[in-house]
C-alpha atoms as a PDB file:
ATOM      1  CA  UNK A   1       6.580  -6.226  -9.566  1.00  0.00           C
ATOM      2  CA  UNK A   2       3.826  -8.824 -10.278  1.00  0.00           C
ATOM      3  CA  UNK A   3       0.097  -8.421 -10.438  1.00  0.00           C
ATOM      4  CA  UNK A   4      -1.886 -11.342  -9.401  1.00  0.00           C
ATOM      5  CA  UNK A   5      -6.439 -10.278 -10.279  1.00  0.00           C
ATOM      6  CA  UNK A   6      -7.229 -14.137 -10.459  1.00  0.00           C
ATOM      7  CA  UNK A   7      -9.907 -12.603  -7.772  1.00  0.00           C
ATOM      8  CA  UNK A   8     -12.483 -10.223  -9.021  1.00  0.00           C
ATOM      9  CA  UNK A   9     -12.722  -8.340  -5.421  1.00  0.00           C
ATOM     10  CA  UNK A  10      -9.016  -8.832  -4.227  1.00  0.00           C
ATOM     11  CA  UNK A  11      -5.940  -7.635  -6.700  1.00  0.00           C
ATOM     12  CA  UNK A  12      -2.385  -8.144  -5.174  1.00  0.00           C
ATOM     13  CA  UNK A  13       0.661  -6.030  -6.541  1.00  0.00           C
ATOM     14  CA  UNK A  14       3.746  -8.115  -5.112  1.00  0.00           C
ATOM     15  CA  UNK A  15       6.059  -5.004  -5.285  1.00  0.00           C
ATOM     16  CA  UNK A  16       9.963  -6.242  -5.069  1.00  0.00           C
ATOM     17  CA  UNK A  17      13.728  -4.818  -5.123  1.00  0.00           C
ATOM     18  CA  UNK A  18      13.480  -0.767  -4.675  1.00  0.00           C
ATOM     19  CA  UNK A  19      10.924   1.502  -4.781  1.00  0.00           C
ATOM     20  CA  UNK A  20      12.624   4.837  -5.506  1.00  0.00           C
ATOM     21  CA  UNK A  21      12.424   7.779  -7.555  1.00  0.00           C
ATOM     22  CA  UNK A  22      13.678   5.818 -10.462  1.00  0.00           C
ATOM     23  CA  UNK A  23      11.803   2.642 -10.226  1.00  0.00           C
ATOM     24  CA  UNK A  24       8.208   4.133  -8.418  1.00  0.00           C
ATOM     25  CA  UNK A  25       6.564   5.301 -11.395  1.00  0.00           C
ATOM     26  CA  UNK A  26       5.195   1.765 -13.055  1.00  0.00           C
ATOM     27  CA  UNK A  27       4.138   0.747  -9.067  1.00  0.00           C
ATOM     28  CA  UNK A  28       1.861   3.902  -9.558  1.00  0.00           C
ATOM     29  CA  UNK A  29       0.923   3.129 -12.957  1.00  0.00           C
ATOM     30  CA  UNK A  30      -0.158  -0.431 -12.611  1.00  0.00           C
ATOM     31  CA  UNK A  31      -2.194   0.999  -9.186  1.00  0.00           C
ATOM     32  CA  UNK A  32      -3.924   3.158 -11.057  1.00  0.00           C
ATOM     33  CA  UNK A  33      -4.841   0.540 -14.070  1.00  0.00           C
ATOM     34  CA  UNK A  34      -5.939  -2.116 -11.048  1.00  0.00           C
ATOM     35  CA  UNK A  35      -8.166   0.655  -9.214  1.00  0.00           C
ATOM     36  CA  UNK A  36      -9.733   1.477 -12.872  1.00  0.00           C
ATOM     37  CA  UNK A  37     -11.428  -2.049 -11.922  1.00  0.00           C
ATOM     38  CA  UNK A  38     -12.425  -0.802  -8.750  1.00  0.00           C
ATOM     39  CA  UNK A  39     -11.538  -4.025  -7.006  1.00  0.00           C
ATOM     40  CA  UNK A  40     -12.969  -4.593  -3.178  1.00  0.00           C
ATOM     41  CA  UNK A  41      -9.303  -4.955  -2.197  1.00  0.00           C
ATOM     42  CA  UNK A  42      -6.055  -3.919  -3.560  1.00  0.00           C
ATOM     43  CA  UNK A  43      -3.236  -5.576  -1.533  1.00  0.00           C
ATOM     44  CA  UNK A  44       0.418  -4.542  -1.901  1.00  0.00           C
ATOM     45  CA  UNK A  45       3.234  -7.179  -0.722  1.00  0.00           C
ATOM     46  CA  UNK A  46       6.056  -6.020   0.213  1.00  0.00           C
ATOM     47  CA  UNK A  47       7.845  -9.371   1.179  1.00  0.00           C
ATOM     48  CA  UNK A  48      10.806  -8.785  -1.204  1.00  0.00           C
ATOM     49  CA  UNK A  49      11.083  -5.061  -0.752  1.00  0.00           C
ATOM     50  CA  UNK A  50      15.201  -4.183  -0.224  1.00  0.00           C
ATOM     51  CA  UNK A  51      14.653  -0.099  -0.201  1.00  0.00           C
ATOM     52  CA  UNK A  52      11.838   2.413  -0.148  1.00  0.00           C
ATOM     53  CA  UNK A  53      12.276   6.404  -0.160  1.00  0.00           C
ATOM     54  CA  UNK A  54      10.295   9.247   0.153  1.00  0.00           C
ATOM     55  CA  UNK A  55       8.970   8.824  -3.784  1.00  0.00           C
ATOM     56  CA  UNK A  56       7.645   5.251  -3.264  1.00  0.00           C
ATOM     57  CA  UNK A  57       6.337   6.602   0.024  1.00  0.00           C
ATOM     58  CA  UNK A  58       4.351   8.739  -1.973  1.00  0.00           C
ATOM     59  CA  UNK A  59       2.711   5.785  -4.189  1.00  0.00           C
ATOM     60  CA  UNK A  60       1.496   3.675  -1.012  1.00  0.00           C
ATOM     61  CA  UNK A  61       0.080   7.465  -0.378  1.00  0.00           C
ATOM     62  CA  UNK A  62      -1.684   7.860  -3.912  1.00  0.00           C
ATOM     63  CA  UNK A  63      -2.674   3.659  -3.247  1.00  0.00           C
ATOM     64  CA  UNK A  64      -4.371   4.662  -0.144  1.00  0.00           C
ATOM     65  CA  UNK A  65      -6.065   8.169  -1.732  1.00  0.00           C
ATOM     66  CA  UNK A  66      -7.201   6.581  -4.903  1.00  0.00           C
ATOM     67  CA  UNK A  67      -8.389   3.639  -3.450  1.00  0.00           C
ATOM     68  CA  UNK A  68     -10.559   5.584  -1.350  1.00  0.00           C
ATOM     69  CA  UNK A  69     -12.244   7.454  -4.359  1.00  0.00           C
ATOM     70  CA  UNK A  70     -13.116   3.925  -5.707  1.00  0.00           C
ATOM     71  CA  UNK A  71     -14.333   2.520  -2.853  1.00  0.00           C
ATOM     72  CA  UNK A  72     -11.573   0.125  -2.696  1.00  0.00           C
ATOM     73  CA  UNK A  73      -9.713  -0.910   0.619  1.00  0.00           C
ATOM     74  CA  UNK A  74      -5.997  -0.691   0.397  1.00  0.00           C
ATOM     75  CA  UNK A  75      -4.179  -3.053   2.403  1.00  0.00           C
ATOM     76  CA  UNK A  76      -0.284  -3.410   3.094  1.00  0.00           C
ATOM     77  CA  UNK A  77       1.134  -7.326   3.316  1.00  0.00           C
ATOM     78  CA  UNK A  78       4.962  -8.574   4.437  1.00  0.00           C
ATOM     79  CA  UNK A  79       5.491  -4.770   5.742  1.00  0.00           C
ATOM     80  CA  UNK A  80       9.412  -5.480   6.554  1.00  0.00           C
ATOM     81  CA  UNK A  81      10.427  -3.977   9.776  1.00  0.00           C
ATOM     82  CA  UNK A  82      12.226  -0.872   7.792  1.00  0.00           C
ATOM     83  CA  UNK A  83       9.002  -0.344   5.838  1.00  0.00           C
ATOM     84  CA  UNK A  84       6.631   0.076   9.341  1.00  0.00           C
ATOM     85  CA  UNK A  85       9.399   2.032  11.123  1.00  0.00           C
ATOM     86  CA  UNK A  86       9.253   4.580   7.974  1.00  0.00           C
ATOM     87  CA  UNK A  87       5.498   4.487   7.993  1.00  0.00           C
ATOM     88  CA  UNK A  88       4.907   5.041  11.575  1.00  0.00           C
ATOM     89  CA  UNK A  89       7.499   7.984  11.694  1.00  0.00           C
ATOM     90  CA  UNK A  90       6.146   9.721   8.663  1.00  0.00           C
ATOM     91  CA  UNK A  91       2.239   9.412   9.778  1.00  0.00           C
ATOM     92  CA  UNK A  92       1.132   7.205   7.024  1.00  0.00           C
ATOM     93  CA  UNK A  93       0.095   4.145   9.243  1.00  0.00           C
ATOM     94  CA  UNK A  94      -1.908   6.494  10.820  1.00  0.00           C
ATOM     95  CA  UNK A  95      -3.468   7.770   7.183  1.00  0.00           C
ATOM     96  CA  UNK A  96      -3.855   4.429   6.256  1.00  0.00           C
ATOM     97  CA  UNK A  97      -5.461   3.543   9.448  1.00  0.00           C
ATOM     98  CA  UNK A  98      -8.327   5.830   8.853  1.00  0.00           C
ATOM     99  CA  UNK A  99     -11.006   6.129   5.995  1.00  0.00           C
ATOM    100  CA  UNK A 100     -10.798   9.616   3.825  1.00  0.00           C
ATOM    101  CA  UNK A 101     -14.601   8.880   3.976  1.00  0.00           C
ATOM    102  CA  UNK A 102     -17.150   7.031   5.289  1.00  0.00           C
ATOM    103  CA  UNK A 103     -18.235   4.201   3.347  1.00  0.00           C
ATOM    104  CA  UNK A 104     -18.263   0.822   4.388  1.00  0.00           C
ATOM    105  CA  UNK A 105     -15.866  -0.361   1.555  1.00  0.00           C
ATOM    106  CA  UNK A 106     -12.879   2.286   3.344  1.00  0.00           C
ATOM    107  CA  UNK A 107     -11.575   0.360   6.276  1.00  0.00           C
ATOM    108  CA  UNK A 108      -8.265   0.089   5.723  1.00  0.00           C
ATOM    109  CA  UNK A 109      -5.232  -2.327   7.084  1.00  0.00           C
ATOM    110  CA  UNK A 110      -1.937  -2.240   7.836  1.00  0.00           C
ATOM    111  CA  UNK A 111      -0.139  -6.473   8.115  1.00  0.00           C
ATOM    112  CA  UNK A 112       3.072  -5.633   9.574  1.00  0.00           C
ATOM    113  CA  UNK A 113       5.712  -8.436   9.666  1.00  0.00           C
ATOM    114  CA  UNK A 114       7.453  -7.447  12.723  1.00  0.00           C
ATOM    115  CA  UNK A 115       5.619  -4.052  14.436  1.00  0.00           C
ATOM    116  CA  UNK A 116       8.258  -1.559  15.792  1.00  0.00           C
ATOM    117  CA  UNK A 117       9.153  -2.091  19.484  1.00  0.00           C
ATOM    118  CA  UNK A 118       6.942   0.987  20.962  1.00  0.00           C
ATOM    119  CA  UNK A 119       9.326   3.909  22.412  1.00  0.00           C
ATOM    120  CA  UNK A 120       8.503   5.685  25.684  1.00  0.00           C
END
């Protein structure tokens, strides 16, 4: 994991390897120190994620909640094909897709990679 806040509004956590229960908890710590800035953006990269389970699916989920009590959009970059199948099946592209309230500062994104071929 790297943190790049050479931007005042835009912070970018390049997140790398596994996120699991044993490596999730400094992703949620370093989250937490970057939104105690209260950036305009917090971006996570997950170019060089390998492995994500249900624990590091809960940090993009505290990201995405904490963010929105700072006013700070949280946006998902390099979403690997695994990571947006996992998302869309679970129902948090659709939380992140929508604001927990309405301020202008809560639109939030999802950058996918390669989007999941839509089922029928």
């Amino acid at each position: 994991m790297s943190v790049d806040q050479s931007d005042p509004d835009v912070s970018l956590i390049q997140v790398g390897g596994e996120l699991a229960y044993a490596t999730a908890a400094p992703l949620r710590v370093e989250v937490d120190r970057v939104l105690a800035d209260a950036p305009h953006t917090v971006v996570l990269d997950f170019a060089d994620l390998h492995f994500i389970d249900s624990t590091g699916l809960a940090v993009i989920v505290h990201a995405w909640r904490a963010g929105q009590q700072a006013g700070t959009t949280l946006r998902l970059r390099a979403v690997p094909r695994f990571l947006a199948v996992i998302l869309d099946i679970t129902g948090v592209a659709g939380l992140l897709g929508r604001p927990l309230r309405a301020t202008p500062r809560t639109v939030t994104g999802l950058d996918h990679h390669e989007r999941p071929a839509a089922t029928a």
